[in-house]
C-alpha atoms as a PDB file:
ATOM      1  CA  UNK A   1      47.560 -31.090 -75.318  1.00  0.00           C
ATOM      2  CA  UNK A   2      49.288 -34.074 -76.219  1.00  0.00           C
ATOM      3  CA  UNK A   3      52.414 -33.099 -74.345  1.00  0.00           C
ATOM      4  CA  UNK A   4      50.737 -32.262 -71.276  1.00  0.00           C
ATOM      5  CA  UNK A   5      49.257 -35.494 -71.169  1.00  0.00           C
ATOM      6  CA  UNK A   6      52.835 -37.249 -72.217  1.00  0.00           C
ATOM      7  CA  UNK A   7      54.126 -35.055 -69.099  1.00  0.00           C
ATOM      8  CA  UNK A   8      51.271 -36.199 -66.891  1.00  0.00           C
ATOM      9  CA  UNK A   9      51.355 -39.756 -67.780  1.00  0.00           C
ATOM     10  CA  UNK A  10      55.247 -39.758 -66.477  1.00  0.00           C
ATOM     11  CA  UNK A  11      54.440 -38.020 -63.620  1.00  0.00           C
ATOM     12  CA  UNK A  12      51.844 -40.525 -62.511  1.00  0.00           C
ATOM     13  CA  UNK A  13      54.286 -43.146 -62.958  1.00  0.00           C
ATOM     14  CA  UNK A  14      57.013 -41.349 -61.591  1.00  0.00           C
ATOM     15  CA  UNK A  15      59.291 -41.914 -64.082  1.00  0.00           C
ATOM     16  CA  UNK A  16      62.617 -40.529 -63.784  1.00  0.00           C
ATOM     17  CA  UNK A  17      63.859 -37.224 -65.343  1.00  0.00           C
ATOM     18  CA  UNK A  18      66.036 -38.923 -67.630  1.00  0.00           C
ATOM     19  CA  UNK A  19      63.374 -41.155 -68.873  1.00  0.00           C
ATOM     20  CA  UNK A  20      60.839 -38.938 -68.621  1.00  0.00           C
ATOM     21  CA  UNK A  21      62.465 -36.898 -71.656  1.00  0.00           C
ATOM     22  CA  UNK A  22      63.345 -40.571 -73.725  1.00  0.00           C
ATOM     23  CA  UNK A  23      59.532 -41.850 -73.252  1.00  0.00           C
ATOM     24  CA  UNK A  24      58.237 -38.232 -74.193  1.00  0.00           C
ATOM     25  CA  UNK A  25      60.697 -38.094 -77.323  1.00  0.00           C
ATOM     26  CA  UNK A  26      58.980 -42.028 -78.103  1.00  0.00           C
ATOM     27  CA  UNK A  27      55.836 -40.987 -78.211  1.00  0.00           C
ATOM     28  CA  UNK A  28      56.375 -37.899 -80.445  1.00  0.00           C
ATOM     29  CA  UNK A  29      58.063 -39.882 -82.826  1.00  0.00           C
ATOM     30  CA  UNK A  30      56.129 -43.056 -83.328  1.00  0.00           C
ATOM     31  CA  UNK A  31      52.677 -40.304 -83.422  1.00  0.00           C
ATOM     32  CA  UNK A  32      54.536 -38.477 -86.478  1.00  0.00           C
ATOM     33  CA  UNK A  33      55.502 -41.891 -88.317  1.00  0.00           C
ATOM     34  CA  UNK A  34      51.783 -43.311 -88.271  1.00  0.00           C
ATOM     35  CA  UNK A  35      50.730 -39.489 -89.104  1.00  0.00           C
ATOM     36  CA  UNK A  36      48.839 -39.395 -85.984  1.00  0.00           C
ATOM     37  CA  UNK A  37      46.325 -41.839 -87.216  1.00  0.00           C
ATOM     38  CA  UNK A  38      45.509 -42.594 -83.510  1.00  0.00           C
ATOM     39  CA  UNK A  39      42.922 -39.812 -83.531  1.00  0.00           C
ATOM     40  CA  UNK A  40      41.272 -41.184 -86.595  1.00  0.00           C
ATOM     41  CA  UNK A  41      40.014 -43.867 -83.700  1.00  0.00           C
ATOM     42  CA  UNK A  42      38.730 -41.015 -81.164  1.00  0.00           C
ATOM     43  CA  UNK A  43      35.063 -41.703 -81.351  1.00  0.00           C
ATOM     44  CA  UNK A  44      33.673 -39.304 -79.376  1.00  0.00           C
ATOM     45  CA  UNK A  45      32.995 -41.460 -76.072  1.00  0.00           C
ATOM     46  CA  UNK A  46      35.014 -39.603 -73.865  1.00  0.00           C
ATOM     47  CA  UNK A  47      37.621 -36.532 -73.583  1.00  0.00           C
ATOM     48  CA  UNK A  48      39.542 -36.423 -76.631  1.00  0.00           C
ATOM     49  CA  UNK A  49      42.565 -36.074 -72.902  1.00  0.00           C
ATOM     50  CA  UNK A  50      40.937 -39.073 -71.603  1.00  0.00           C
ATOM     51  CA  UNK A  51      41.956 -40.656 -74.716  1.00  0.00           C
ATOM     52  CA  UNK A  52      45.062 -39.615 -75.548  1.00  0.00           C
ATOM     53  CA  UNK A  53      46.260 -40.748 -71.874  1.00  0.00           C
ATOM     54  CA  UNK A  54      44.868 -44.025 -72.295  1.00  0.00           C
ATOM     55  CA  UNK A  55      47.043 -43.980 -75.646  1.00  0.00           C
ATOM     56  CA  UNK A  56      49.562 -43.050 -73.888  1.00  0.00           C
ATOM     57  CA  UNK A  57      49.282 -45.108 -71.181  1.00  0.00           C
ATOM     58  CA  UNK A  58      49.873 -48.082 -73.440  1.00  0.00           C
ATOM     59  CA  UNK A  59      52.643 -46.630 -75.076  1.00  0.00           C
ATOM     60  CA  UNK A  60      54.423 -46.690 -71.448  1.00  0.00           C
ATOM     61  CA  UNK A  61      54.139 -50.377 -71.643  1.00  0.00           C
ATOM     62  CA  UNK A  62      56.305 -51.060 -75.323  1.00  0.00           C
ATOM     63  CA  UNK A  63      58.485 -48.285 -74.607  1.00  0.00           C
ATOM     64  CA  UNK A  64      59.166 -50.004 -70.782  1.00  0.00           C
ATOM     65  CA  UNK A  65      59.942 -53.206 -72.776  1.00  0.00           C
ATOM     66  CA  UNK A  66      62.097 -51.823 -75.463  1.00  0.00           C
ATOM     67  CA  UNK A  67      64.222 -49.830 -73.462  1.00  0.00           C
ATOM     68  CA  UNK A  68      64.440 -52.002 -70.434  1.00  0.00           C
ATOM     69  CA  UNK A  69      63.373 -55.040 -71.276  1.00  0.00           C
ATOM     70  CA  UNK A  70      59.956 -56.916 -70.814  1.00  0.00           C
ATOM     71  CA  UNK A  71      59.119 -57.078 -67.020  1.00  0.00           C
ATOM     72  CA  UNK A  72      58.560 -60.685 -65.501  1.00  0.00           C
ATOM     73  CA  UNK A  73      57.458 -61.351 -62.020  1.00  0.00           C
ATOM     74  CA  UNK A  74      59.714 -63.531 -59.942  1.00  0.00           C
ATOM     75  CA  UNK A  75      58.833 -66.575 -59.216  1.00  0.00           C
ATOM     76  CA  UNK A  76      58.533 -65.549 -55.235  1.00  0.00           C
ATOM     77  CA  UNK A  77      56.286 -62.477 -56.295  1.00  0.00           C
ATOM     78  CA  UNK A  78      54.090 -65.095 -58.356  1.00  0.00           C
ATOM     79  CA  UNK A  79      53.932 -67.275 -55.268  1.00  0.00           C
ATOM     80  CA  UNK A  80      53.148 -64.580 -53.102  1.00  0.00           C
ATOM     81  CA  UNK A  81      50.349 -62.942 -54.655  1.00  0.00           C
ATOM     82  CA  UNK A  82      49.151 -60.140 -57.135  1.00  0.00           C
ATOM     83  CA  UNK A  83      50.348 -57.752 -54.311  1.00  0.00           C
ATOM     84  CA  UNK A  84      53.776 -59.130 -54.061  1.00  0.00           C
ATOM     85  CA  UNK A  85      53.872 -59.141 -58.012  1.00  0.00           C
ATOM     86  CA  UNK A  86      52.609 -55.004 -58.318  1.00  0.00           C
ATOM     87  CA  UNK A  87      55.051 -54.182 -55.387  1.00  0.00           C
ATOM     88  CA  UNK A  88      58.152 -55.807 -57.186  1.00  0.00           C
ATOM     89  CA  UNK A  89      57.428 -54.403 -60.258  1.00  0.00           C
ATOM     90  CA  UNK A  90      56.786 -50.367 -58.542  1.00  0.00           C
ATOM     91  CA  UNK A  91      60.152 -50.813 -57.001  1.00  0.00           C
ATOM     92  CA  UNK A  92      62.494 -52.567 -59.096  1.00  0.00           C
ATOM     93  CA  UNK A  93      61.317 -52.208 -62.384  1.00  0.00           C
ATOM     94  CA  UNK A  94      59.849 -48.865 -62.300  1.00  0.00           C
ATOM     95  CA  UNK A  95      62.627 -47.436 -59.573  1.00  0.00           C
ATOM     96  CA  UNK A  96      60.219 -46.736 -56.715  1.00  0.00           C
ATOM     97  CA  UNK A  97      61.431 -46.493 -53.164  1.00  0.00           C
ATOM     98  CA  UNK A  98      59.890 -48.914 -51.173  1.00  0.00           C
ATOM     99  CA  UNK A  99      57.779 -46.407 -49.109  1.00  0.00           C
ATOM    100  CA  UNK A 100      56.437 -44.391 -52.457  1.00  0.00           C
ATOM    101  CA  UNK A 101      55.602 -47.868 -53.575  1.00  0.00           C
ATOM    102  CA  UNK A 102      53.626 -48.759 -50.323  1.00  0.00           C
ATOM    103  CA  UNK A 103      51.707 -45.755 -50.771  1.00  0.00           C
ATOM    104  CA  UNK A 104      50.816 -46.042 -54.444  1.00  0.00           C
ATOM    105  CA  UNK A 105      49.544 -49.410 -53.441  1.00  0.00           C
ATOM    106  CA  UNK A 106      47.427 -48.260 -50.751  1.00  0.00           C
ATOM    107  CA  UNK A 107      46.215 -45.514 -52.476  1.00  0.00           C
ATOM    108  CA  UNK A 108      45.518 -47.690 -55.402  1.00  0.00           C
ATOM    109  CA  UNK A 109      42.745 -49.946 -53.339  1.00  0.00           C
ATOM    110  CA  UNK A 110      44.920 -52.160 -51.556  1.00  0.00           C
ATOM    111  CA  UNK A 111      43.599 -53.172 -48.578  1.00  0.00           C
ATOM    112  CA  UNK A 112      47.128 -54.728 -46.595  1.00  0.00           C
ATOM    113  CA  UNK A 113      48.336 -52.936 -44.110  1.00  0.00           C
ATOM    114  CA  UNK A 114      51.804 -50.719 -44.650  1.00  0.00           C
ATOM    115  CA  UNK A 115      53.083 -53.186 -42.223  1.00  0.00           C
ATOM    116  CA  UNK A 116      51.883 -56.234 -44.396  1.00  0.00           C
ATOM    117  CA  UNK A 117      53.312 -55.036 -47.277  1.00  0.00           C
ATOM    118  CA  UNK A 118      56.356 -54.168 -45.786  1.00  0.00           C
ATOM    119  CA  UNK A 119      56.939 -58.092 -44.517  1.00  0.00           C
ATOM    120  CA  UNK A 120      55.868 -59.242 -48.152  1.00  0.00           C
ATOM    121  CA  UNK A 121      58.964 -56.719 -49.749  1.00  0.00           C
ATOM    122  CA  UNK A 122      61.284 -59.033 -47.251  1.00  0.00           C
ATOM    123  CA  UNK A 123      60.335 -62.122 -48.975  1.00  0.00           C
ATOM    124  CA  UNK A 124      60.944 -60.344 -52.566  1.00  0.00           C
ATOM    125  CA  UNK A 125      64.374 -61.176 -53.594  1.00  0.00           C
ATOM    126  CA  UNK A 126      66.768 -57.949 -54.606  1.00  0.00           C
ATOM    127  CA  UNK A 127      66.113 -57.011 -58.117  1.00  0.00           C
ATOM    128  CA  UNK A 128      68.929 -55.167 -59.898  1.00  0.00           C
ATOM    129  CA  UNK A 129      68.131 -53.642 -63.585  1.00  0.00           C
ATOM    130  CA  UNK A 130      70.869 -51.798 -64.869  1.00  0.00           C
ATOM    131  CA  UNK A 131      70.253 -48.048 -65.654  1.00  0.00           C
ATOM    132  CA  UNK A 132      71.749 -45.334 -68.505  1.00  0.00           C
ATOM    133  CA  UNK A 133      72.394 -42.328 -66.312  1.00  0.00           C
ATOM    134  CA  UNK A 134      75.115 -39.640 -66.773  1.00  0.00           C
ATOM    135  CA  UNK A 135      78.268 -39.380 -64.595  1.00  0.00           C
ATOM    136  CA  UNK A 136      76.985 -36.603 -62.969  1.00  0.00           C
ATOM    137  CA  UNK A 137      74.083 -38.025 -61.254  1.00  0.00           C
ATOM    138  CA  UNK A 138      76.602 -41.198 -60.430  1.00  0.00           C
ATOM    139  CA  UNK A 139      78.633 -38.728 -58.919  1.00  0.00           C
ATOM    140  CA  UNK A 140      75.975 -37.580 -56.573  1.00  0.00           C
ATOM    141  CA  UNK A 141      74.772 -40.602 -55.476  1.00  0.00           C
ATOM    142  CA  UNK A 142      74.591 -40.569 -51.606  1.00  0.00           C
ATOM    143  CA  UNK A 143      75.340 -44.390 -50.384  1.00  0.00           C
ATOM    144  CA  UNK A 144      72.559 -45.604 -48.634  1.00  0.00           C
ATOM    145  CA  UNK A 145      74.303 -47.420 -46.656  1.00  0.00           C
ATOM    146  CA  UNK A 146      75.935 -45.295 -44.233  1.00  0.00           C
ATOM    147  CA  UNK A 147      79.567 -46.172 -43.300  1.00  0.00           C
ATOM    148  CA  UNK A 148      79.342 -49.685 -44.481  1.00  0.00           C
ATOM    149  CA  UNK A 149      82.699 -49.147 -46.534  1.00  0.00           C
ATOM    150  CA  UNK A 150      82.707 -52.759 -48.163  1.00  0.00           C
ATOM    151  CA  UNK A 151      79.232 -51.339 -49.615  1.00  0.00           C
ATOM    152  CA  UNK A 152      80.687 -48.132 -50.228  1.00  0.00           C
ATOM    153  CA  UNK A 153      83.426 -49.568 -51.942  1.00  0.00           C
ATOM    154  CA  UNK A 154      81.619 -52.353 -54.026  1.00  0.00           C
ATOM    155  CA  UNK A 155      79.241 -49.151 -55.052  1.00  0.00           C
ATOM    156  CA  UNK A 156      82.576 -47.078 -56.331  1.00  0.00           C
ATOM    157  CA  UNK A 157      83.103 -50.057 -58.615  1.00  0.00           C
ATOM    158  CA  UNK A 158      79.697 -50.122 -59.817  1.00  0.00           C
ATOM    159  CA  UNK A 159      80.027 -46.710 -60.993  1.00  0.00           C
ATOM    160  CA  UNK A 160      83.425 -46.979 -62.552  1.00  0.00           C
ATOM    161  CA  UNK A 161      81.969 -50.520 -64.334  1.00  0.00           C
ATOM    162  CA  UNK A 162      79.288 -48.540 -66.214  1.00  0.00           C
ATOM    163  CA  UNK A 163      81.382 -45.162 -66.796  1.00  0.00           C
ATOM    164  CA  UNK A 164      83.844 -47.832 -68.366  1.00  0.00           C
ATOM    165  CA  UNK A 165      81.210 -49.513 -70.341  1.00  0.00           C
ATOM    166  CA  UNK A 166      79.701 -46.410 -71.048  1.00  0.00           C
ATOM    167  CA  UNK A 167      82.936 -44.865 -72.493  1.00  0.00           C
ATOM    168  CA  UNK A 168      83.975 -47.750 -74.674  1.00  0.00           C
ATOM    169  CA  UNK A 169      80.115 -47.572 -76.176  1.00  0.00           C
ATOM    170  CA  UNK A 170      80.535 -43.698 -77.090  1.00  0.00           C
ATOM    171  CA  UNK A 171      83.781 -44.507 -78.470  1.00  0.00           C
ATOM    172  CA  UNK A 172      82.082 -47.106 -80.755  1.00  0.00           C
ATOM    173  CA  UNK A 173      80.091 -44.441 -82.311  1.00  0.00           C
ATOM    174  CA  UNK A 174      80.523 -42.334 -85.053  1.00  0.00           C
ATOM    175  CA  UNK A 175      81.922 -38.422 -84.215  1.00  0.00           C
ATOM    176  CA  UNK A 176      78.697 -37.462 -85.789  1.00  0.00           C
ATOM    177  CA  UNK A 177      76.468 -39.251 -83.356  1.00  0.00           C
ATOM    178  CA  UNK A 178      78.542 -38.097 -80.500  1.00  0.00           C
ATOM    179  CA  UNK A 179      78.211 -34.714 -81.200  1.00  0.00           C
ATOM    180  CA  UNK A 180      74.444 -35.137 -81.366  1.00  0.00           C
ATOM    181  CA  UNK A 181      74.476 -36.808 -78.195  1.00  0.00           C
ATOM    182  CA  UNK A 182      76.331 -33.813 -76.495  1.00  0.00           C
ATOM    183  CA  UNK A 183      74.058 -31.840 -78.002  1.00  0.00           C
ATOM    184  CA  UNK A 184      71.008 -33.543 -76.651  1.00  0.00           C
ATOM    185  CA  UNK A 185      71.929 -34.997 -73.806  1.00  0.00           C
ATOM    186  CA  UNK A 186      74.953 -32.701 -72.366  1.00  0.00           C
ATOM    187  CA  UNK A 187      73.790 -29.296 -73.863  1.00  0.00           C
ATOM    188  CA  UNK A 188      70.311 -29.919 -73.107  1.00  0.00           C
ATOM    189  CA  UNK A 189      68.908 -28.859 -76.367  1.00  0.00           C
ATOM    190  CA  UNK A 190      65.723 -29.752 -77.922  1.00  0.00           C
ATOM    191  CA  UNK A 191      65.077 -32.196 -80.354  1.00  0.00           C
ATOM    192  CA  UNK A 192      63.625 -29.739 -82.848  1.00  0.00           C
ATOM    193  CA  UNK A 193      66.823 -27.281 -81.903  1.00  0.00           C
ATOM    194  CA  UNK A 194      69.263 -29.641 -82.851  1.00  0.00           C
ATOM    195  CA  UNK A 195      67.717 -31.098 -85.698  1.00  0.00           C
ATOM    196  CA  UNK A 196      67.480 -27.534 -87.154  1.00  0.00           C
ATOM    197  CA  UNK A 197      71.528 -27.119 -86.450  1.00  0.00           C
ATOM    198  CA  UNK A 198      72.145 -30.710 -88.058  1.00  0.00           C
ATOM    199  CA  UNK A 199      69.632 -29.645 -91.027  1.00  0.00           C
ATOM    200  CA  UNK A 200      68.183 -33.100 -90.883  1.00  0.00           C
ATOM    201  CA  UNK A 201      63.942 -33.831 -89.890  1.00  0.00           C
ATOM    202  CA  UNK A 202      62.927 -34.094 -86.607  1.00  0.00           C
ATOM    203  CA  UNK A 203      61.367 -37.243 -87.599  1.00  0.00           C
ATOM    204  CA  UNK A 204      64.467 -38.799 -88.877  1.00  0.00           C
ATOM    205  CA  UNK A 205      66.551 -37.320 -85.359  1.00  0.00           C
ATOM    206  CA  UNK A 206      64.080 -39.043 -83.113  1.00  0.00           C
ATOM    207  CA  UNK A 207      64.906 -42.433 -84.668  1.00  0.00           C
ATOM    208  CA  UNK A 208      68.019 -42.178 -84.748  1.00  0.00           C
ATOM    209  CA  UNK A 209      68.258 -40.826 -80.970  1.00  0.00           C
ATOM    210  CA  UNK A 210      66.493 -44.138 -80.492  1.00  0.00           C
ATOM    211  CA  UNK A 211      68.757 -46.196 -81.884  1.00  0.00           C
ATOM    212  CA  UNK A 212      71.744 -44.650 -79.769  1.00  0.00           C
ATOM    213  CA  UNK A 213      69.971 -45.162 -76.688  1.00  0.00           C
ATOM    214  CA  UNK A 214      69.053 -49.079 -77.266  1.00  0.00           C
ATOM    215  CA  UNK A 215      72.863 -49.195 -78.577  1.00  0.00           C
ATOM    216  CA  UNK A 216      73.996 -47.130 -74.952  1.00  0.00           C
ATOM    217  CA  UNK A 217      71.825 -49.037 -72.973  1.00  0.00           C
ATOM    218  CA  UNK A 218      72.417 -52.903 -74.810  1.00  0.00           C
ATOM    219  CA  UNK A 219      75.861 -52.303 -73.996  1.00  0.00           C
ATOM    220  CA  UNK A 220      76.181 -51.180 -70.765  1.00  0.00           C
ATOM    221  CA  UNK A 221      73.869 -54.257 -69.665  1.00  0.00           C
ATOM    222  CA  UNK A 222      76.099 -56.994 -71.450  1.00  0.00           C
ATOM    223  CA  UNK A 223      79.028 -55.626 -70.035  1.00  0.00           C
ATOM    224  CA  UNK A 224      77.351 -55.230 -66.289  1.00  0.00           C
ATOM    225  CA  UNK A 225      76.406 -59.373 -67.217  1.00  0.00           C
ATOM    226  CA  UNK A 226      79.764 -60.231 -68.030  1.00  0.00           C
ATOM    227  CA  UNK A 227      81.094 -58.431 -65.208  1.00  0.00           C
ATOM    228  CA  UNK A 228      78.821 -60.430 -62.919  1.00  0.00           C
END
């Protein structure tokens, strides 16, 4: 049950495949340290599923601020309105395109127009967060820009920025932990599969994927900072 609801719960937010998998791998691991004490508080009021997403739920907030950071308005979304404030934070902290963001809105209980909400995005200033993603999907990234080549070629050195930064952080690490990394992340193996082949516990794998990631992650942002 619990990882249906985990799977649901990054649905509804739409996270992205990448992070689905890290926020999943989160919650599994901070259940098993605490010994899943969580359910000791299930009291009966509800679904014990109506509880566990709630749990969840929350857990989507620290794990949003550990691995990315803890989300603050701008100062132009704060001016503008709670509106302004939700749509900033769909689209540029949670990666929603602006029209999936609309619509989550709307659908939400907002009663501005499409239109209205489209003029208040114009007054948001551009938000950029950088991201951990593989080559691969770097590669595949269509430019939304058309034939705007200055774009196109400001993108190109985007990309090769974080495969740089990305590279000198694997390099950093210990063969060990890049083996488990291509394991994980390249090979697409479970946690529970490669634990098994490194003959260490889950429990222990989970932190220590954890650690990698903020380590991955820390440095590709300073270096995308300093190359600002």
């Amino acid at each position: 049950m619990l990882t249906e609801v985990v799977s649901r719960v990054a649905r509804r937010n739409r996270l992205r495949h990448g992070d689905a998998q890290d926020f999943a791998q989160s919650v599994h691991l901070r259940l098993l340290e605490r010994n899943y004490d969580v359910l000791s508080k299930f009291s009966g009021g509800s679904s014990l599923k109506t509880f566990l997403t709630t749990v969840v739920q929350r857990m989507l907030l620290d794990w949003r601020s550990s691995a990315y950071g803890r989300w603050r308005p701008s100062a132009a979304a704060r001016r503008l309105g709670r509106e302004a404030i939700l749509l900033e934070g769909l689209i540029y902290r949670d990666g929603q395109s602006a029209t999936t963001a609309i619509e989550m809105l709307r659908s939400g209980g907002c009663r501005s127009t499409s239109e209205a909400l489209h003029d208040v995005l114009r007054q948001l200033p551009v938000r950029i967060r950088p991201r951990l993603v593989c080559e691969d999907v770097l590669e595949s990234m269509a430019d939304p820009r058309g034939c705007d080549w200055a774009h196109v070629h400001e993108a190109d050195l985007a990309r090769q920025r974080i495969r740089t930064a990305l590279a000198k952080a694997l390099l950093q690490l210990p063969l060990e932990d890049r083996r488990l990394l291509v394991l994980r992340y390249v090979n697409g193996q479970s946690v529970q599969k490669v634990a098994r082949c490194a003959q260490v516990d889950p429990r222990v794998l989970y932190r220590r994927f954890e650690k990698l990631l903020r380590q991955l992650r820390s440095h590709i942002r300073d270096h995308s900072l300093r190359a600002s």
